[in-house]
C-alpha atoms as a PDB file:
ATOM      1  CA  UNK A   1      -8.147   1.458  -4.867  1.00  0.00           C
ATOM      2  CA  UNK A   2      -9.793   4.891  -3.756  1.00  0.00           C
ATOM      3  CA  UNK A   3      -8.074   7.891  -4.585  1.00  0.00           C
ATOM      4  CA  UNK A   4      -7.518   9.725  -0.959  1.00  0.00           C
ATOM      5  CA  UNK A   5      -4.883  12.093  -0.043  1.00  0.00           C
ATOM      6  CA  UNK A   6      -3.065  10.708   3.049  1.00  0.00           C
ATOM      7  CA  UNK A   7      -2.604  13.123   6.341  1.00  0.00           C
ATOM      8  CA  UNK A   8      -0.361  11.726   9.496  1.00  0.00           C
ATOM      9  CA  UNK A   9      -1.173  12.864  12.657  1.00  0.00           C
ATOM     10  CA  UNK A  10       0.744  12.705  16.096  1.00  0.00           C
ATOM     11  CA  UNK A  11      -0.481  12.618  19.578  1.00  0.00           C
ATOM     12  CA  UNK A  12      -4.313  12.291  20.199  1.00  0.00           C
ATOM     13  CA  UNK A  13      -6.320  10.607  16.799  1.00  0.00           C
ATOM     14  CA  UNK A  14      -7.032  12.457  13.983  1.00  0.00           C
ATOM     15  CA  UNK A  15     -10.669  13.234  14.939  1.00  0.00           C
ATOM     16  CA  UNK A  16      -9.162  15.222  18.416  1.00  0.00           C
ATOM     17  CA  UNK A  17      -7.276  17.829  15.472  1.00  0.00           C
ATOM     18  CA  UNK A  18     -10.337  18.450  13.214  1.00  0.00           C
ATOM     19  CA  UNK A  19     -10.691  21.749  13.744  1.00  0.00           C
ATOM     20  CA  UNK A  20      -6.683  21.972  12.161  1.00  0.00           C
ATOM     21  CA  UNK A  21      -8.325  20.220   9.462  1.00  0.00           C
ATOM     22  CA  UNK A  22     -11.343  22.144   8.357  1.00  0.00           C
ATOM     23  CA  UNK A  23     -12.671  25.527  10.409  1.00  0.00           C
ATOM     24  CA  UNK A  24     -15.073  25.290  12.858  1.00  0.00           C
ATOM     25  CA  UNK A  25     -17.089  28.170  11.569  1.00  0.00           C
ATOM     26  CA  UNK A  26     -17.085  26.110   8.311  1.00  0.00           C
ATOM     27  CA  UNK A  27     -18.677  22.955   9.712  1.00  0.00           C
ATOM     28  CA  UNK A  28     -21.176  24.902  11.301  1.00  0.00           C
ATOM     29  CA  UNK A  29     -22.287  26.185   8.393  1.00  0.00           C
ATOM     30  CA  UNK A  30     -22.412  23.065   6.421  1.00  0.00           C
ATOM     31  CA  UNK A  31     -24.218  21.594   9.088  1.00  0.00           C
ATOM     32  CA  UNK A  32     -27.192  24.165   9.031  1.00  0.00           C
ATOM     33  CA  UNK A  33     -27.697  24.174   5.332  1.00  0.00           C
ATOM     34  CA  UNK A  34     -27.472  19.845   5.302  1.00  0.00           C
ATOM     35  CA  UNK A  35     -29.811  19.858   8.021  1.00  0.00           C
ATOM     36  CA  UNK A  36     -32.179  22.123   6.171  1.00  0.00           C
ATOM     37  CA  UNK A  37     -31.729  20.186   2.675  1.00  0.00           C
ATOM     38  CA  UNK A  38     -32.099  16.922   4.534  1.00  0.00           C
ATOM     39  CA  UNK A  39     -35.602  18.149   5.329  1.00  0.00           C
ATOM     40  CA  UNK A  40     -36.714  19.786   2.330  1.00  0.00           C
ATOM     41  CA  UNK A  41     -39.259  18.187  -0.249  1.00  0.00           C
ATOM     42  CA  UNK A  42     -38.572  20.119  -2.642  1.00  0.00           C
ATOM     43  CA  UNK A  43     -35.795  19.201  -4.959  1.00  0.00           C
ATOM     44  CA  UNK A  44     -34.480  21.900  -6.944  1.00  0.00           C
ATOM     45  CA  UNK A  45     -34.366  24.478  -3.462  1.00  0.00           C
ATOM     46  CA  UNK A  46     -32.045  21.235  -2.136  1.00  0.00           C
ATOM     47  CA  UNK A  47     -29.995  21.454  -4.935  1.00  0.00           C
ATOM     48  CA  UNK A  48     -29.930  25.123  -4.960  1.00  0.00           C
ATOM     49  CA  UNK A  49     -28.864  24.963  -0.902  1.00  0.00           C
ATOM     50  CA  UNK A  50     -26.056  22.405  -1.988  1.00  0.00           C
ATOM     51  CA  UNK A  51     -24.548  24.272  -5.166  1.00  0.00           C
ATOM     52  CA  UNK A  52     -25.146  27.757  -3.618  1.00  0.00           C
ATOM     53  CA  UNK A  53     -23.378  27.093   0.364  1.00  0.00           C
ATOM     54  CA  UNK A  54     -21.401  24.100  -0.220  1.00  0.00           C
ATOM     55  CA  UNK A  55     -20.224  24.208  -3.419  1.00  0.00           C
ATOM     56  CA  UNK A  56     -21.103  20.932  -4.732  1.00  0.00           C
ATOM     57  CA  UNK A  57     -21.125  20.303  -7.843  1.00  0.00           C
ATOM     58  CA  UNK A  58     -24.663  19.447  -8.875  1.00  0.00           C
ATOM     59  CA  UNK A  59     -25.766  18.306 -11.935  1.00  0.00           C
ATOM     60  CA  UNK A  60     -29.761  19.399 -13.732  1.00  0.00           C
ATOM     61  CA  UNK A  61     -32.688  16.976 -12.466  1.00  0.00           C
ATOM     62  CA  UNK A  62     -30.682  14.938 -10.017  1.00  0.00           C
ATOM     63  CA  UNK A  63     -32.808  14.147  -6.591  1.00  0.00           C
ATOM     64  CA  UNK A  64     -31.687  14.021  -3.390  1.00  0.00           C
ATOM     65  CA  UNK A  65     -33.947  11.920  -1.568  1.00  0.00           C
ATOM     66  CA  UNK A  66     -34.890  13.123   2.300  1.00  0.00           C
ATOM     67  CA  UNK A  67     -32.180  12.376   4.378  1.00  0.00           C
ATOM     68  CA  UNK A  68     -29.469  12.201   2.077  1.00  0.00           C
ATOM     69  CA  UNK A  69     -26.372  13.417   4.446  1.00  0.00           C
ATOM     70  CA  UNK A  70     -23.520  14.652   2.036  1.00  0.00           C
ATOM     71  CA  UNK A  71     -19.749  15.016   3.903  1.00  0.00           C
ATOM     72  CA  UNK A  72     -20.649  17.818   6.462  1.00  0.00           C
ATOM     73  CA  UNK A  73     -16.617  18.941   5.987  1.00  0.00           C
ATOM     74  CA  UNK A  74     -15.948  18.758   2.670  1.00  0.00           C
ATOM     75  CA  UNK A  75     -18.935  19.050   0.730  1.00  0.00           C
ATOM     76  CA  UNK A  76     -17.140  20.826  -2.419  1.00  0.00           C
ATOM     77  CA  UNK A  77     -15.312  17.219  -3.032  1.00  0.00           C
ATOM     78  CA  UNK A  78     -18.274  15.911  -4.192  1.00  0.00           C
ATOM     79  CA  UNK A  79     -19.660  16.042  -7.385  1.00  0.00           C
ATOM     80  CA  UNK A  80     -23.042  14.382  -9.013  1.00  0.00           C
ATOM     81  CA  UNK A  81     -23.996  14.272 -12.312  1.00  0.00           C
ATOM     82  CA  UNK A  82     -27.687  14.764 -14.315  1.00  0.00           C
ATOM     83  CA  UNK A  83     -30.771  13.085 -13.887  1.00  0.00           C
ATOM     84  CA  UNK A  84     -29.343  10.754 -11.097  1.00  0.00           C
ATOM     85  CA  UNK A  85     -30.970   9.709  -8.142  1.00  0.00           C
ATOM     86  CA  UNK A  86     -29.363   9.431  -4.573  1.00  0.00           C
ATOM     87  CA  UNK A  87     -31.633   7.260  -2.314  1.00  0.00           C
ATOM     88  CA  UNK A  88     -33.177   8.083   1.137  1.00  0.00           C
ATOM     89  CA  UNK A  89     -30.413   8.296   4.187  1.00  0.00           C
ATOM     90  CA  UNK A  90     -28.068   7.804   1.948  1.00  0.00           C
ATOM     91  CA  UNK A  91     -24.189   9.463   3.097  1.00  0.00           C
ATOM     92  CA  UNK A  92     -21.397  10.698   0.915  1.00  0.00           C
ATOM     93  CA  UNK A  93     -18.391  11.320   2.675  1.00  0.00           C
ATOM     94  CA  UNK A  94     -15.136  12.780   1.292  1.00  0.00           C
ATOM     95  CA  UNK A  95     -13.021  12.270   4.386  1.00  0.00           C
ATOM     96  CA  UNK A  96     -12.575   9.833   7.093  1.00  0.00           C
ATOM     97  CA  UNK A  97     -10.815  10.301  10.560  1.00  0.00           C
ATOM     98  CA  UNK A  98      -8.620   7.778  11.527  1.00  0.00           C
ATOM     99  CA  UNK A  99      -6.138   7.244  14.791  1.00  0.00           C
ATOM    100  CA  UNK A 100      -3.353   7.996  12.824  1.00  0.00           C
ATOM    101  CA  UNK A 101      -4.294   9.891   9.967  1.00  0.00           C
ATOM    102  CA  UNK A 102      -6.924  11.481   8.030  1.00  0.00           C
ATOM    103  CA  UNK A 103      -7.952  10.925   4.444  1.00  0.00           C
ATOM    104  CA  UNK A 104      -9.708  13.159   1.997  1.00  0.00           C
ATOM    105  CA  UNK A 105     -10.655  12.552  -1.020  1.00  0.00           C
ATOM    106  CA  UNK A 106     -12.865  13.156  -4.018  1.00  0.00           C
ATOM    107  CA  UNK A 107     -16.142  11.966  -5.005  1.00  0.00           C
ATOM    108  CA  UNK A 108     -17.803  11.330  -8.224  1.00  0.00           C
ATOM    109  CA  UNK A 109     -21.164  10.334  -9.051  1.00  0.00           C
ATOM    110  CA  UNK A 110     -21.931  10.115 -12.901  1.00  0.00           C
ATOM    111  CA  UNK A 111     -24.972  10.779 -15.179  1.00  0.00           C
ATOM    112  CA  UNK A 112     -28.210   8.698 -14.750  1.00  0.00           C
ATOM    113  CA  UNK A 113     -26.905   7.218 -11.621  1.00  0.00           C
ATOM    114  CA  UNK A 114     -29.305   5.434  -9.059  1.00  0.00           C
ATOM    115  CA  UNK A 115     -28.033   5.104  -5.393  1.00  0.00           C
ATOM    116  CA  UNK A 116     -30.427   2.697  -3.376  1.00  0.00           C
ATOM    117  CA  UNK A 117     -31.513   4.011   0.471  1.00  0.00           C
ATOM    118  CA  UNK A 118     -28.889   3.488   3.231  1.00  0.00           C
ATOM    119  CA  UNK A 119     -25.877   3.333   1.124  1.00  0.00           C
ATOM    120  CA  UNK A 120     -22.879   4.591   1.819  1.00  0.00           C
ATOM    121  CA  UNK A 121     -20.577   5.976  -0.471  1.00  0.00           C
ATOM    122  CA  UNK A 122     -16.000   6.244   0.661  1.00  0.00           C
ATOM    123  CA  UNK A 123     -14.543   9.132  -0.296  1.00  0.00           C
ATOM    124  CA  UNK A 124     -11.885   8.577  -3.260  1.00  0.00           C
ATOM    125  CA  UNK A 125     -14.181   6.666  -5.203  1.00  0.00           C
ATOM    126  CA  UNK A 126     -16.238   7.497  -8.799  1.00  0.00           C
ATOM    127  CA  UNK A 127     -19.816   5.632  -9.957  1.00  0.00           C
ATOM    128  CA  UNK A 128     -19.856   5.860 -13.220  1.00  0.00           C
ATOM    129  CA  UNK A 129     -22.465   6.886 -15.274  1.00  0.00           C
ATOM    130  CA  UNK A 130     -25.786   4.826 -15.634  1.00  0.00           C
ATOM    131  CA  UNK A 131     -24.278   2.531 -12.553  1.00  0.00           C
ATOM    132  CA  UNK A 132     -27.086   1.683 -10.055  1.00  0.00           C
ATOM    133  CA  UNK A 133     -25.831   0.740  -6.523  1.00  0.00           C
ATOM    134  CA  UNK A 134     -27.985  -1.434  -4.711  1.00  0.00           C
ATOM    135  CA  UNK A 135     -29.649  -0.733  -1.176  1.00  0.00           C
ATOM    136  CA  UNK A 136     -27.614  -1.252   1.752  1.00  0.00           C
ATOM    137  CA  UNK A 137     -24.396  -0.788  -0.040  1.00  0.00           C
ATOM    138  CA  UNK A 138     -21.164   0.229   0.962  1.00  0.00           C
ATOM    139  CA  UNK A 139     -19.339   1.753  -1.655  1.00  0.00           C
ATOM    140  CA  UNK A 140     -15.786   1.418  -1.506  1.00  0.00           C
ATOM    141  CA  UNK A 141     -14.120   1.892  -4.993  1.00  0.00           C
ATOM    142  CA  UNK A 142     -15.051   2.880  -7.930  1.00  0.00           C
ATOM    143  CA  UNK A 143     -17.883   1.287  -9.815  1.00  0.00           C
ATOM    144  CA  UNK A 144     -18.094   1.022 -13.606  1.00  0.00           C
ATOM    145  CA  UNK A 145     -20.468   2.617 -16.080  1.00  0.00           C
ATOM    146  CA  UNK A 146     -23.611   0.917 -15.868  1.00  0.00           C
ATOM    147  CA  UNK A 147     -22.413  -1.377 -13.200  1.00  0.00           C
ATOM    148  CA  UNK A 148     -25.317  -2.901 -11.384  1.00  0.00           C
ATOM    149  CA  UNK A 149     -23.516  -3.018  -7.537  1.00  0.00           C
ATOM    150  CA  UNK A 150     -24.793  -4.506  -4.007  1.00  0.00           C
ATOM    151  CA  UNK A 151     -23.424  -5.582  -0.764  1.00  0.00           C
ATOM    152  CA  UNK A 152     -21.674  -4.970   1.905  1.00  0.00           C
ATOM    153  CA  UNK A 153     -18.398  -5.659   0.915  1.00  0.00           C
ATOM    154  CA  UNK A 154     -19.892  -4.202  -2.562  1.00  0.00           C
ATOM    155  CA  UNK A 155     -19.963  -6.713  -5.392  1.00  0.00           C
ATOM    156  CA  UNK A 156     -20.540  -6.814  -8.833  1.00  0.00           C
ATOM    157  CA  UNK A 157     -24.073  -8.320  -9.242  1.00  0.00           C
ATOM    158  CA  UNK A 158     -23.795  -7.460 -13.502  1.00  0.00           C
ATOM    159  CA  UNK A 159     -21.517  -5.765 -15.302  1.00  0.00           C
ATOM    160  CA  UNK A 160     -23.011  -3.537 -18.258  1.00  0.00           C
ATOM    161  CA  UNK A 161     -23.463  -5.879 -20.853  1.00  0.00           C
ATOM    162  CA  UNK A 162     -24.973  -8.160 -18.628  1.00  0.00           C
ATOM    163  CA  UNK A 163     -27.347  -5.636 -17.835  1.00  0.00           C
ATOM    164  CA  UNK A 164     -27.993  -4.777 -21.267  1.00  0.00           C
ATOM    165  CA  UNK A 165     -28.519  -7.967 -22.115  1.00  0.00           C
ATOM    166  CA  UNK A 166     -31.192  -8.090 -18.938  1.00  0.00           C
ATOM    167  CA  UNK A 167     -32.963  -5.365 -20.086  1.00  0.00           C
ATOM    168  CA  UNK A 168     -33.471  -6.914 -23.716  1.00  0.00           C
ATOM    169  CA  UNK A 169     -34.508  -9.889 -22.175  1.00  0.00           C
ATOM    170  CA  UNK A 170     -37.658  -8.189 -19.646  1.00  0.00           C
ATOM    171  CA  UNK A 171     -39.620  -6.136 -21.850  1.00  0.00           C
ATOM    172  CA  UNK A 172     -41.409  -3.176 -19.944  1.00  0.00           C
ATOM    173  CA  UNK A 173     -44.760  -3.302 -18.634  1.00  0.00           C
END
C-alpha cells in the first residue's frame, strides 16, 4: 500500500483547486529549474539545481539521466539516495489529482538504485536500496532492497537472493 495523505475536494475535481493546493508562483518556479535540469548534461549542476531550488533531497554521485521529470509541485517529497541512477524520461511524482481528492505523498529512492528509462514512479512509495526497476515500469508500492522489478502492473522478476544467487552464477566479462 503507498503511503499518501488523503485530501477531499467538493465541487469541480481536484486538478480545477490546484492553485489551493500548492502556489502558483511555486510551480512556476519548479517548472523553470526542471526544465533547465531536464536539459543539462552535466550531472552534478542538475543535482545542484534540484537540492539548491527544490529542495530535494539528493544523495553524492546519483545521475539524473536527460529528461528525468521529478513532481513539478512537490519536489521536496522526494528523496534519492548515493550512487543511484534514474533512467532517461523517467517521472517521480509525489502527488496525484483526482476527481474527488488529491493525494500527496512521499518518495524514497535508496542507495545504489537503478531506475530503467520511461518508468514511472507513485508517490507514497520507497525503492529500496540496491533495487533495480526495470524499463517501462510503473512503480506503484514499495519495492524491496535489491529487488529486481518490471512491468506494468510492476512485478517481482527476483527477489534479492535470487539475484544474488544470479550474480554468482554469471561471472563478469
Amino acid at each position: 500500500m503507498r503511503k499518501t495523505k488523503r485530501y477531499k475536494v467538493e465541487n469541480a475535481n481536484s486538478l480545477w483547486q490546484i492553485y489551493n493546493t500548492v502556489p502558483f508562483l511555486k510551480v512556476f518556479k519548479n517548472f523553470i529549474i526542471i526544465q533547465i535540469a531536464r536539459y543539462t548534461p552535466l550531472l552534478s549542476i542538475k543535482n545542484w539545481l534540484y537540492r539548491t531550488f527544490l529542495r530535494m533531497k539528493v544523495g553524492k554521485q546519483t545521475a539524473f539521466a536527460l529528461m528525468v521529470m521529478p513532481d513539478i509541485m512537490f519536489p521536496e517529497k522526494i528523496t534519492v539516495g548515493s550512487n543511484s541512477i534514474i533512467g532517461y524520461n523517467t517521472t517521480i511524482l509525489a502527488h496525484e489529482y483526482l476527481i474527488e481528492e488529491y493525494r500527496i505523498g512521499e518518495v524514497v529512492i535508496g542507495n545504489k538504485v537503478m531506475v530503467g528509462a520511461n518508468s514511472t514512479i507513485l508517490p507514497g512509495v520507497s525503492i529500496g536500496d540496491g533495487a533495480i526497476v526495470s524499463a517501462g515500469t510503473l512503480v506503484h508500492r514499495d519495492v524491496p532492497a535489491g529487488a529486481f522489478v518490471g512491468g506494468n502492473p510492476m512485478k517481482i522478476i527476483y527477489t534479492k537472493e535470487e539475484m544474488e544467487q544470479k550474480q554468482k552464477n554469471e561471472p563478469l566479462q
